[in-house]
Protein backbone atom coordinates (compact mmCIF):
# COMPACT_ATOMS: atom_id res chain seq x y z
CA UNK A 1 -6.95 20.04 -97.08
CA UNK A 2 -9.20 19.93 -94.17
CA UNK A 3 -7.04 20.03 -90.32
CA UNK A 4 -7.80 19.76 -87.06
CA UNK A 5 -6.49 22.90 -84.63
CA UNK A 6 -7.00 23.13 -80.90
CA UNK A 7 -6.74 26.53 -79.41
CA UNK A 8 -6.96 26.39 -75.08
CA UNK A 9 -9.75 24.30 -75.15
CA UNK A 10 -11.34 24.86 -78.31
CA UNK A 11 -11.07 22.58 -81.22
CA UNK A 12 -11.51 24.05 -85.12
CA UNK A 13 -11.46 22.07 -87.99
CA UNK A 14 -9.66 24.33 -91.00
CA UNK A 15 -9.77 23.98 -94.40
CA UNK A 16 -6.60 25.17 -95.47
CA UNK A 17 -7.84 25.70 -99.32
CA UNK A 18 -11.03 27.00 -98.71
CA UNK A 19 -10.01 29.94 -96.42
CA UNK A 20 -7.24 30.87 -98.91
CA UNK A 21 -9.64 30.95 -101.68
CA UNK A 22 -11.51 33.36 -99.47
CA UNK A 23 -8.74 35.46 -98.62
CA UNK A 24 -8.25 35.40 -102.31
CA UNK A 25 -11.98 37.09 -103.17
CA UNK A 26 -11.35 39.59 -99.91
CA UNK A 27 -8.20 40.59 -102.15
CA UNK A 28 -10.51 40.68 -105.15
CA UNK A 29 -13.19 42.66 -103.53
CA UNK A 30 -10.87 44.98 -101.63
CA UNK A 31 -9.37 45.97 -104.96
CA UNK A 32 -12.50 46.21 -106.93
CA UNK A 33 -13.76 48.60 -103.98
CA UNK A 34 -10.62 50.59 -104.09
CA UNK A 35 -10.94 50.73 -108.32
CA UNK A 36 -14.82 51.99 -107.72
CA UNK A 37 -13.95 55.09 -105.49
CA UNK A 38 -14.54 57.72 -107.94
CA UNK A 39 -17.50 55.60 -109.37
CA UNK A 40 -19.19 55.42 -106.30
CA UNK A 41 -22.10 58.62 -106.41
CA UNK A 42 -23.41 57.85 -102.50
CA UNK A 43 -20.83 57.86 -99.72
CA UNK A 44 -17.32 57.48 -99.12
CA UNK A 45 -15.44 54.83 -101.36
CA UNK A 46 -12.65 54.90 -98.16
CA UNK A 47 -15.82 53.42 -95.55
CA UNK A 48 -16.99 51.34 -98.20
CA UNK A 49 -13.78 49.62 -98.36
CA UNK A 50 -12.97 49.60 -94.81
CA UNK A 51 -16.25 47.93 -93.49
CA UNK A 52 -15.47 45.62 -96.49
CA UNK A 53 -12.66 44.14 -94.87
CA UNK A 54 -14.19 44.61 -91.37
CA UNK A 55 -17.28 42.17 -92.60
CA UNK A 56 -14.75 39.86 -93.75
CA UNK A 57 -12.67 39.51 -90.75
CA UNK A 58 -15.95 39.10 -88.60
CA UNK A 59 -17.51 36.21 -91.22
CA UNK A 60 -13.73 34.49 -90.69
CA UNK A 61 -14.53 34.94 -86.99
CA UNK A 62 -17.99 33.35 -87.22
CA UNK A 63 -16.81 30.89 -89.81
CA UNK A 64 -14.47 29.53 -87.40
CA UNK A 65 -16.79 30.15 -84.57
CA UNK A 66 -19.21 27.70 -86.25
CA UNK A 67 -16.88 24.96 -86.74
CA UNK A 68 -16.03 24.74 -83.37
CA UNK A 69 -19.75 22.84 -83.05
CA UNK A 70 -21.08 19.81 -84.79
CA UNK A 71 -24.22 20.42 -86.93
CA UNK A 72 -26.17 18.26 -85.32
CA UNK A 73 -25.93 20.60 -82.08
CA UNK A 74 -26.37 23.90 -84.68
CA UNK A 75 -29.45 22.41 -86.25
CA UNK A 76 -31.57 22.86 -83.06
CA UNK A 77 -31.07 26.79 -83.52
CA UNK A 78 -32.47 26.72 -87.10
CA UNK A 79 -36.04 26.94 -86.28
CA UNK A 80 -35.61 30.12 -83.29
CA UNK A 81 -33.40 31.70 -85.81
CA UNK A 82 -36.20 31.04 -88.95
CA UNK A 83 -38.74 32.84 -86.30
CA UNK A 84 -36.96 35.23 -85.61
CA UNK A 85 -35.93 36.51 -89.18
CA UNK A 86 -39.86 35.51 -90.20
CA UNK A 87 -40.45 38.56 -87.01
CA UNK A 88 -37.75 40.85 -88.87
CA UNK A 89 -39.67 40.29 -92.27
CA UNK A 90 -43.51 41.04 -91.05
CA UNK A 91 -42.09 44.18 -89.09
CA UNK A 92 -40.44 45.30 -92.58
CA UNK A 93 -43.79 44.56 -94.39
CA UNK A 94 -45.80 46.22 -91.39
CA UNK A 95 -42.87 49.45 -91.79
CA UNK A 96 -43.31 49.39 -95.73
CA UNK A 97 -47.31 49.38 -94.91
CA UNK A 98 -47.43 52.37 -92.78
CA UNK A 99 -44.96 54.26 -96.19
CA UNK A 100 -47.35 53.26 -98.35
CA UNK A 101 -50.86 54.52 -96.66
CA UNK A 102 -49.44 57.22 -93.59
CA UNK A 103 -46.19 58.34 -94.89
CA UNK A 104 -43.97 57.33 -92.80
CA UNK A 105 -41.51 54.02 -91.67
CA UNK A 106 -41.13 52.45 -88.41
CA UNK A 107 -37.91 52.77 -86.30
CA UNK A 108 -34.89 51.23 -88.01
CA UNK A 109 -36.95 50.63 -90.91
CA UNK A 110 -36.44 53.02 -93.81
CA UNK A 111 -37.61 52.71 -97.63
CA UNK A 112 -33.87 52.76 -99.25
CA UNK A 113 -34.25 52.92 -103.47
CA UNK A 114 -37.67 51.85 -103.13
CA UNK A 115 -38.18 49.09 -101.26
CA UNK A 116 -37.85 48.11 -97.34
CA UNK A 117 -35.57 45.57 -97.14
CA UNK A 118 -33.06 46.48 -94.14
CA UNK A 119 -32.91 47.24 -91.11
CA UNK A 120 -30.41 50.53 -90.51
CA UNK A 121 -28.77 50.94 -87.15
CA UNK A 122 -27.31 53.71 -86.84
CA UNK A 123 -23.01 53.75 -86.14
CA UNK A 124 -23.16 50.53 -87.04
CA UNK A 125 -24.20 49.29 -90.64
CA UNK A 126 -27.58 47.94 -92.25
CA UNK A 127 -28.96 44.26 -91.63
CA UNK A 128 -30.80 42.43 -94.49
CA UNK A 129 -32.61 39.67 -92.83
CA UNK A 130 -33.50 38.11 -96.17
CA UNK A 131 -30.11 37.32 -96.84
CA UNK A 132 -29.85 34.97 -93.55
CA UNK A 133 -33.27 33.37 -93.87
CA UNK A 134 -31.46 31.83 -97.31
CA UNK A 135 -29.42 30.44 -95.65
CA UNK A 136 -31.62 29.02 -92.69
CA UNK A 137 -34.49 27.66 -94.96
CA UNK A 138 -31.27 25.58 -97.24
CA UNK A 139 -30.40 24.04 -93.61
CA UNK A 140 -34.44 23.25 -92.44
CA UNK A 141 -35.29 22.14 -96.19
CA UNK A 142 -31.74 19.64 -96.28
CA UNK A 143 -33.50 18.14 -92.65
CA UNK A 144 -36.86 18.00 -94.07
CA UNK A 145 -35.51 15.72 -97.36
CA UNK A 146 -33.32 14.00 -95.30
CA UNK A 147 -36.15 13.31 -92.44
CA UNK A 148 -38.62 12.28 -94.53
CA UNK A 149 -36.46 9.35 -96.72
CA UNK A 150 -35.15 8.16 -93.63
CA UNK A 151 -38.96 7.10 -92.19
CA UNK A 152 -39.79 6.55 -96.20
CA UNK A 153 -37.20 4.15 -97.45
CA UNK A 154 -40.01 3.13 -100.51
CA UNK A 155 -41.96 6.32 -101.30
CA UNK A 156 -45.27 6.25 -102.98
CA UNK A 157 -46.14 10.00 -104.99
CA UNK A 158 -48.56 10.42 -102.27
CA UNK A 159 -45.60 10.64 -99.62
CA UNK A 160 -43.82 12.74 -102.37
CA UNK A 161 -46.13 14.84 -102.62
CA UNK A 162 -46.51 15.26 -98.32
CA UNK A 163 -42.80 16.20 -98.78
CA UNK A 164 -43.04 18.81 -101.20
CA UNK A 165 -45.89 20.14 -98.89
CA UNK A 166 -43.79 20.38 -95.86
CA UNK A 167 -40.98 22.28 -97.74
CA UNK A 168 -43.80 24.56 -98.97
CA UNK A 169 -45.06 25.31 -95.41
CA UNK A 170 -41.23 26.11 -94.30
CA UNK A 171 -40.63 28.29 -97.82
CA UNK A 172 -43.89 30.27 -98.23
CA UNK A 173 -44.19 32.32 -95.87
CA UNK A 174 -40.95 34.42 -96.13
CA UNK A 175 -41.08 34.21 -100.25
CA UNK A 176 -44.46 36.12 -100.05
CA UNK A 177 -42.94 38.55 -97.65
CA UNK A 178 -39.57 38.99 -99.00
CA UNK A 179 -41.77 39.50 -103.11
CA UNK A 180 -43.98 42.44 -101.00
CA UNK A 181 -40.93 44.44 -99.63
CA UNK A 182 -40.58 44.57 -102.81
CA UNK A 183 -37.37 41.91 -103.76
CA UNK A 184 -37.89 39.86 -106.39
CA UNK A 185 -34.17 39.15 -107.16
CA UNK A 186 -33.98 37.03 -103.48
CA UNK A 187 -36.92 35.40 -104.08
CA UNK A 188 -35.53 34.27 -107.43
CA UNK A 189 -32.54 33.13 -105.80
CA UNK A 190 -34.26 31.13 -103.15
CA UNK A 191 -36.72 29.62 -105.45
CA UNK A 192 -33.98 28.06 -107.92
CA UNK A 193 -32.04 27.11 -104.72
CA UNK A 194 -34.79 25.16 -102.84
CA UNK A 195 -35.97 23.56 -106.75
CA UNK A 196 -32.24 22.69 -107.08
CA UNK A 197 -31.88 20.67 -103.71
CA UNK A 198 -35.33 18.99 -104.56
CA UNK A 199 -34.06 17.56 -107.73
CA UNK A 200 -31.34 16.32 -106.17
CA UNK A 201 -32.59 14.58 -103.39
CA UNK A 202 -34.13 11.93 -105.44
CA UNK A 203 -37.66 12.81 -105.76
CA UNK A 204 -39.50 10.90 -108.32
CA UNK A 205 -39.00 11.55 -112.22
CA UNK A 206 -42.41 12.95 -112.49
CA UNK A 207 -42.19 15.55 -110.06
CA UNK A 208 -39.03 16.75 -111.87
CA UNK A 209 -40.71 16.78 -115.09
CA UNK A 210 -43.69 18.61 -113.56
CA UNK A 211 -41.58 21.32 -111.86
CA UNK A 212 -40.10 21.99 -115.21
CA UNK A 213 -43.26 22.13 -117.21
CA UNK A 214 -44.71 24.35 -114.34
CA UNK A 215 -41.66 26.71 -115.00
CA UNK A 216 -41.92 26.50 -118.42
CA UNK A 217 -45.31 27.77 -118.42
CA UNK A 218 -45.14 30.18 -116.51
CA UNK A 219 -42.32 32.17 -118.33
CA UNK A 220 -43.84 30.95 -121.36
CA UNK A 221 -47.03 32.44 -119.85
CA UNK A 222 -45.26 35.85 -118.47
CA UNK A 223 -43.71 36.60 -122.56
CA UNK A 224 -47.01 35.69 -123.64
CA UNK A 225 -48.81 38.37 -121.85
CA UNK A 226 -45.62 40.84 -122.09
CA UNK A 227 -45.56 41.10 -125.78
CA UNK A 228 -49.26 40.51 -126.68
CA UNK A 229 -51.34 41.53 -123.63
CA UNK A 230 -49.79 44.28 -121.97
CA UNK A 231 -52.23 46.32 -120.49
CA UNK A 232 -53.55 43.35 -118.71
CA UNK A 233 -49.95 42.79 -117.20
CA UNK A 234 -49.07 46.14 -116.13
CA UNK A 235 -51.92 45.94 -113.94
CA UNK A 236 -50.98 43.43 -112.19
CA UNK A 237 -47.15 43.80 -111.88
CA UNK A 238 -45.79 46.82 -110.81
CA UNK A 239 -44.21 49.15 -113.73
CA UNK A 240 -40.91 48.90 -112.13
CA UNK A 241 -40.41 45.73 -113.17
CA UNK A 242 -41.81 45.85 -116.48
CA UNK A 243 -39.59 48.74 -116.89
CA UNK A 244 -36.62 46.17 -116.39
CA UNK A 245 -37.82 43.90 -118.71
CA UNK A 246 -37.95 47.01 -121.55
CA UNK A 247 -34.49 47.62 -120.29
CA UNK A 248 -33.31 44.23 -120.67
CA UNK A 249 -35.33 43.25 -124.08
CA UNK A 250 -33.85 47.23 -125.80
CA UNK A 251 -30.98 48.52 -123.74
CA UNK A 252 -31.33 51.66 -126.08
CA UNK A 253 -34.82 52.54 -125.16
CA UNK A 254 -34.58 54.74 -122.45
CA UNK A 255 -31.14 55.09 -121.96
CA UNK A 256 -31.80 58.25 -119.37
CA UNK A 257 -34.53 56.33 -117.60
CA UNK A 258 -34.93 52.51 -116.92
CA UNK A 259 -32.10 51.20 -119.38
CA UNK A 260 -29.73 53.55 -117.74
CA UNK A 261 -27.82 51.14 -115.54
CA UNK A 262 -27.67 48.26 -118.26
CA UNK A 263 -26.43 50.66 -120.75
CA UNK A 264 -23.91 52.38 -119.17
CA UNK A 265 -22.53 48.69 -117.76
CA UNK A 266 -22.18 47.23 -121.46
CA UNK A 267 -20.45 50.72 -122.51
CA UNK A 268 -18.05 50.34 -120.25
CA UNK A 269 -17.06 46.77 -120.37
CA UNK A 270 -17.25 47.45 -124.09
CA UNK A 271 -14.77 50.22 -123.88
CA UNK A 272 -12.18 48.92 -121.70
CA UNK A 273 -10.61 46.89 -123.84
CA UNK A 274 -7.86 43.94 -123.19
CA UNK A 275 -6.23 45.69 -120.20
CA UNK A 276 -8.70 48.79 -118.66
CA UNK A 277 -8.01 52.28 -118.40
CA UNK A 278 -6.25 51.48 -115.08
CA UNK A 279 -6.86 52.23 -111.28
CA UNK A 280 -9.49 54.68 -109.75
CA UNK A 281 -10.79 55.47 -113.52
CA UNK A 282 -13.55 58.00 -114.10
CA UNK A 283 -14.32 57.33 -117.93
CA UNK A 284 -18.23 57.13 -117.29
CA UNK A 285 -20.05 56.57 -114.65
CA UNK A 286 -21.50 53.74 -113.00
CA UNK A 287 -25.05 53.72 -110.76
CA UNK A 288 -23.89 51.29 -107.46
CA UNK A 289 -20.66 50.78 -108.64
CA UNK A 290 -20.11 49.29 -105.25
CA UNK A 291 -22.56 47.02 -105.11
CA UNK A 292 -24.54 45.63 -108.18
CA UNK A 293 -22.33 46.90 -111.00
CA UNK A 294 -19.08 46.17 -109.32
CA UNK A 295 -17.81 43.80 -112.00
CA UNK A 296 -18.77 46.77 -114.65
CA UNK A 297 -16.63 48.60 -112.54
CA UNK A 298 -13.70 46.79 -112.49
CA UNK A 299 -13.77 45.58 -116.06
CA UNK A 300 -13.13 49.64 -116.48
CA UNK A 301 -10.15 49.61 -114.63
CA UNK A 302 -8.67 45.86 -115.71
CA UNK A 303 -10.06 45.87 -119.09
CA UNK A 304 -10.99 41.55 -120.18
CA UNK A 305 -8.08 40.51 -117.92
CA UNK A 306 -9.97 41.66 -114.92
CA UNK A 307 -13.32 40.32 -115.82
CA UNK A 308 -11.31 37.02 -116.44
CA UNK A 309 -9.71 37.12 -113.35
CA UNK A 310 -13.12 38.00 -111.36
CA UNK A 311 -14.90 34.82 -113.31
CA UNK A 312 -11.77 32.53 -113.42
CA UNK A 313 -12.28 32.96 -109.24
CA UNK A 314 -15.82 32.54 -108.91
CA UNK A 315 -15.67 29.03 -110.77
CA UNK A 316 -12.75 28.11 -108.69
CA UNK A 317 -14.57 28.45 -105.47
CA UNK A 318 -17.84 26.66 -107.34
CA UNK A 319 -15.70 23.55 -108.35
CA UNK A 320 -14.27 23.88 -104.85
CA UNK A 321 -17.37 23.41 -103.05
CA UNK A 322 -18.59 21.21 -105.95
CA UNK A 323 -15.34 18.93 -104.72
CA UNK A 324 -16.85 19.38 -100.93
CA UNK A 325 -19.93 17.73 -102.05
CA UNK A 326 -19.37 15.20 -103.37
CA UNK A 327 -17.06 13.83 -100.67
CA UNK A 328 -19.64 14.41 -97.85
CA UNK A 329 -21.33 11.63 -96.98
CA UNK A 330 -24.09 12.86 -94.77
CA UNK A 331 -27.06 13.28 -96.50
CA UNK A 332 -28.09 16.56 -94.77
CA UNK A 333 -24.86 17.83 -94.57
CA UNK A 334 -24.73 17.15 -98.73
CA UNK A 335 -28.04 18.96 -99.28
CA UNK A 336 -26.87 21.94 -97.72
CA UNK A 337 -23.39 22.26 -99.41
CA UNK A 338 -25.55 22.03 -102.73
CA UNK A 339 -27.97 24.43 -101.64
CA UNK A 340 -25.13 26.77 -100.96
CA UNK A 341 -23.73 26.02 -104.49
CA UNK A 342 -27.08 25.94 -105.70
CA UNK A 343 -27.16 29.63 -104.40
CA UNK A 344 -23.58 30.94 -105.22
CA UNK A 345 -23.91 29.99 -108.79
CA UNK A 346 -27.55 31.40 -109.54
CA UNK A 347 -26.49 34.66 -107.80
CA UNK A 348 -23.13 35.01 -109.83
CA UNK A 349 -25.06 33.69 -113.30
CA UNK A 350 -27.55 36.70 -112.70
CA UNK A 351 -25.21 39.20 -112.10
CA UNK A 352 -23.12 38.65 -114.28
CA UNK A 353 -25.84 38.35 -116.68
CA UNK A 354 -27.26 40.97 -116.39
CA UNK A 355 -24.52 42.94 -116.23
CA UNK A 356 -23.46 41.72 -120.24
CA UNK A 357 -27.67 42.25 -121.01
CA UNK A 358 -27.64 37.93 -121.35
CA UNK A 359 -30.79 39.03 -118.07
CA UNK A 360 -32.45 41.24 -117.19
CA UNK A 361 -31.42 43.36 -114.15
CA UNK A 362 -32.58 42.74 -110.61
CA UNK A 363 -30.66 44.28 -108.04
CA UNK A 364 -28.81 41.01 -107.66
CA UNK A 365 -24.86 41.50 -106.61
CA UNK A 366 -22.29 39.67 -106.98
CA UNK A 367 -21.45 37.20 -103.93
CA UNK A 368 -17.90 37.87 -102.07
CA UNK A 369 -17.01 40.67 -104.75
CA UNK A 370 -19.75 43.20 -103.91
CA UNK A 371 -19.66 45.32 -100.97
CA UNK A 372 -22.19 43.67 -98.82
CA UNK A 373 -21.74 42.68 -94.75
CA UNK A 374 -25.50 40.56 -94.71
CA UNK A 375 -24.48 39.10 -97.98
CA UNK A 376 -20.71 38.44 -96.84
CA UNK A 377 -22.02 37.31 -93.32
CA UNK A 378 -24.59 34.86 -94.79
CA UNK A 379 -22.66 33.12 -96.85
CA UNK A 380 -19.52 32.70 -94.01
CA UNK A 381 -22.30 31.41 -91.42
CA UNK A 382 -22.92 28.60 -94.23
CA UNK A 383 -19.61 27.96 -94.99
CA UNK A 384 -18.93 27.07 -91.09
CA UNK A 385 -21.45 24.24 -91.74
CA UNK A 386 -19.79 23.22 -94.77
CA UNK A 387 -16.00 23.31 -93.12
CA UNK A 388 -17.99 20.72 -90.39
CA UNK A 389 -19.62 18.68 -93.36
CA UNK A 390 -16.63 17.51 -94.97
CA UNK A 391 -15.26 14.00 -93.87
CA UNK A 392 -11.83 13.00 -92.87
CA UNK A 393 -9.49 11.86 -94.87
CA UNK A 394 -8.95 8.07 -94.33
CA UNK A 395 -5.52 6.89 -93.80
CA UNK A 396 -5.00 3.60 -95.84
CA UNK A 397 -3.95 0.73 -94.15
């Protein structure tokens, strides 16, 4: 239940649920982090966890922060903040440029497991501006929809179509940067989370059916040249990612090499049993246990009560938000709540996918669970718009 809480001057509108259902995954992650220690092959388990909770104390902060404003006032910061994250991206591509042909990165700008996506600053932490610009293209897309049916009450496909366009302009330019860095998994994420928020915004029937014959093509396409032409393919994706495909397609292929991280995930889920092998286990080891493979890593310890208990809590906070939704009457303020669902979901389906081989892997973690402060940040920043975007509850007369 949503409340109303003045502190001095300041006036916050809680909800009560919502914030104990994220206290609830800070519990969750917390004990997953403390479960991974002697999984964890890169740094100290201990920091891990403590900057855990110290990212989730400063997301409550900016959370509540947020919803001390009204949208309408935060919306005129969307487009500085979108160029300002588009300047974070072309210095990353400029940095991962200067690796590729000189040898060397720009300041703050490193190549960490292959591709330059973050910025580190040192004593501090690492800053992923892809992870914000998700959230700042669901707000600028929800005002573009909700814009353009407000001066279009009667749209022909030609005024359709100039809508799709605009969106494009907005989403295009950090996709292409984000794919080069490289990152497919976020572009993936953004792409079914912009497509989702189109099809609900009412667009006409044959746009919908021509966005899923597009996408149906094009995988169709992708398996096409994948199993029947491909030499042609590897030269023009990197083998990196074909390499997760083979991983994905025959776990048992190269389980040293590229099916290394997929294999050792379903052996341990698979040898856990109903109730784990218990706290801080060591049974076999798991590549970023911390981060990607945390849910591998805690169905070791817990066994199928703890993967139950991790997936019983991610569709509680879904249906939550779901609940949010469709109570919010604002029509931007609706668009972005199911952009963030849109988001949440597709990000939890493909880790935990791809975790249990159902996808294949790409570097995708696992929203509130996985150690993360971008990530954990991100999604607080668009939960302060949400905790404004639900209505009052009307007292009956």
């Amino acid at each position: 239940m949503k409340r109303t809480i003045k502190i001095g001057k300041m006036t916050i509108q809680l909800d009560f649920t919502l914030i104990l259902i994220l206290l609830w995954m800070c519990l969750l992650s917390s004990l997953a982090l403390y479960t991974s220690f002697n999984l964890i092959s890169t740094g100290s388990g201990s920091r891990y966890l403590m900057m855990q909770i110290v990212w989730y104390a400063v997301g409550f902060f900016v959370m509540f922060l947020i919803s001390h404003f009204n949208n309408q006032i935060l919306f005129r910061y969307m487009k500085p903040a979108y160029n300002f994250l588009m300047i974070c991206l072309v210095y990353l591509f400029l940095s991962m440029l200067c690796i590729r042909f000189f040898g060397f990165h720009l300041p703050l700008a490193p190549d960490i497991n292959g591709a330059v996506s973050w910025f580190r600053i040192p004593f501090i932490s690492s800053f992923q501006p892809s992870e914000f610009i998700k959230i700042v293209l669901i707000i600028l897309c929800a005002r573009t929809i909700t814009k353009f049916q407000r001066s279009h009450r009667d749209p022909s496909p030609k005024d359709d179509f100039l809508m799709l366009w605009e969106i494009a302009k907005v989403l295009l330019p950090p996709l292409i940067l984000i794919f080069l860095q490289p990152d497919t998994g976020v572009c993936i994420i953004i792409g079914f989370t912009i497509l989702v928020m189109i099809l609900c915004s009412g667009i006409r029937k044959e746009y919908i059916y021509g966005l899923f014959g597009l996408l149906i093509f094009v995988v169709a396409l992708f398996f096409y040249l994948y199993f029947f032409q491909h030499d042609f393919l590897s030269s023009i994706i990197s083998n990196y990612r074909l390499q997760r495909i083979d991983a994905w397609l025959d776990p048992e292929s190269n389980i040293r090499g590229s099916s290394n991280q997929l294999y050792t995930a379903l052996l341990s889920l698979g040898s856990a049993g109903f109730f784990g092998y218990g706290l801080q286990p060591n049974i076999i080891a798991i590549p970023e246990a911390q981060t990607d493979f945390i849910f591998a890593a805690f169905g070791q310890s817990f066994g199928l009560v703890g993967t139950t208990l991790i997936l019983a809590s991610c569709i509680l906070l879904d249906l939550y938000l779901c609940k949010i939704a469709y109570a919010t009457k604002n029509r931007t303020d609706r668009l972005i709540v199911i952009g963030v669902i849109a988001m949440l979901f597709y990000q939890q389906m493909q880790n935990l996918g791809m975790i249990v081989g159902l996808l294949p892997i790409t570097g995708i973690t696992l929203p509130f669970i996985s150690y993360g402060g971008s990530s954990i940040l991100s999604y607080f920043i668009a939960f302060g718009f949400i905790a404004n975007a639900e209505p009052k509850v009307k007292k009956r007369t």
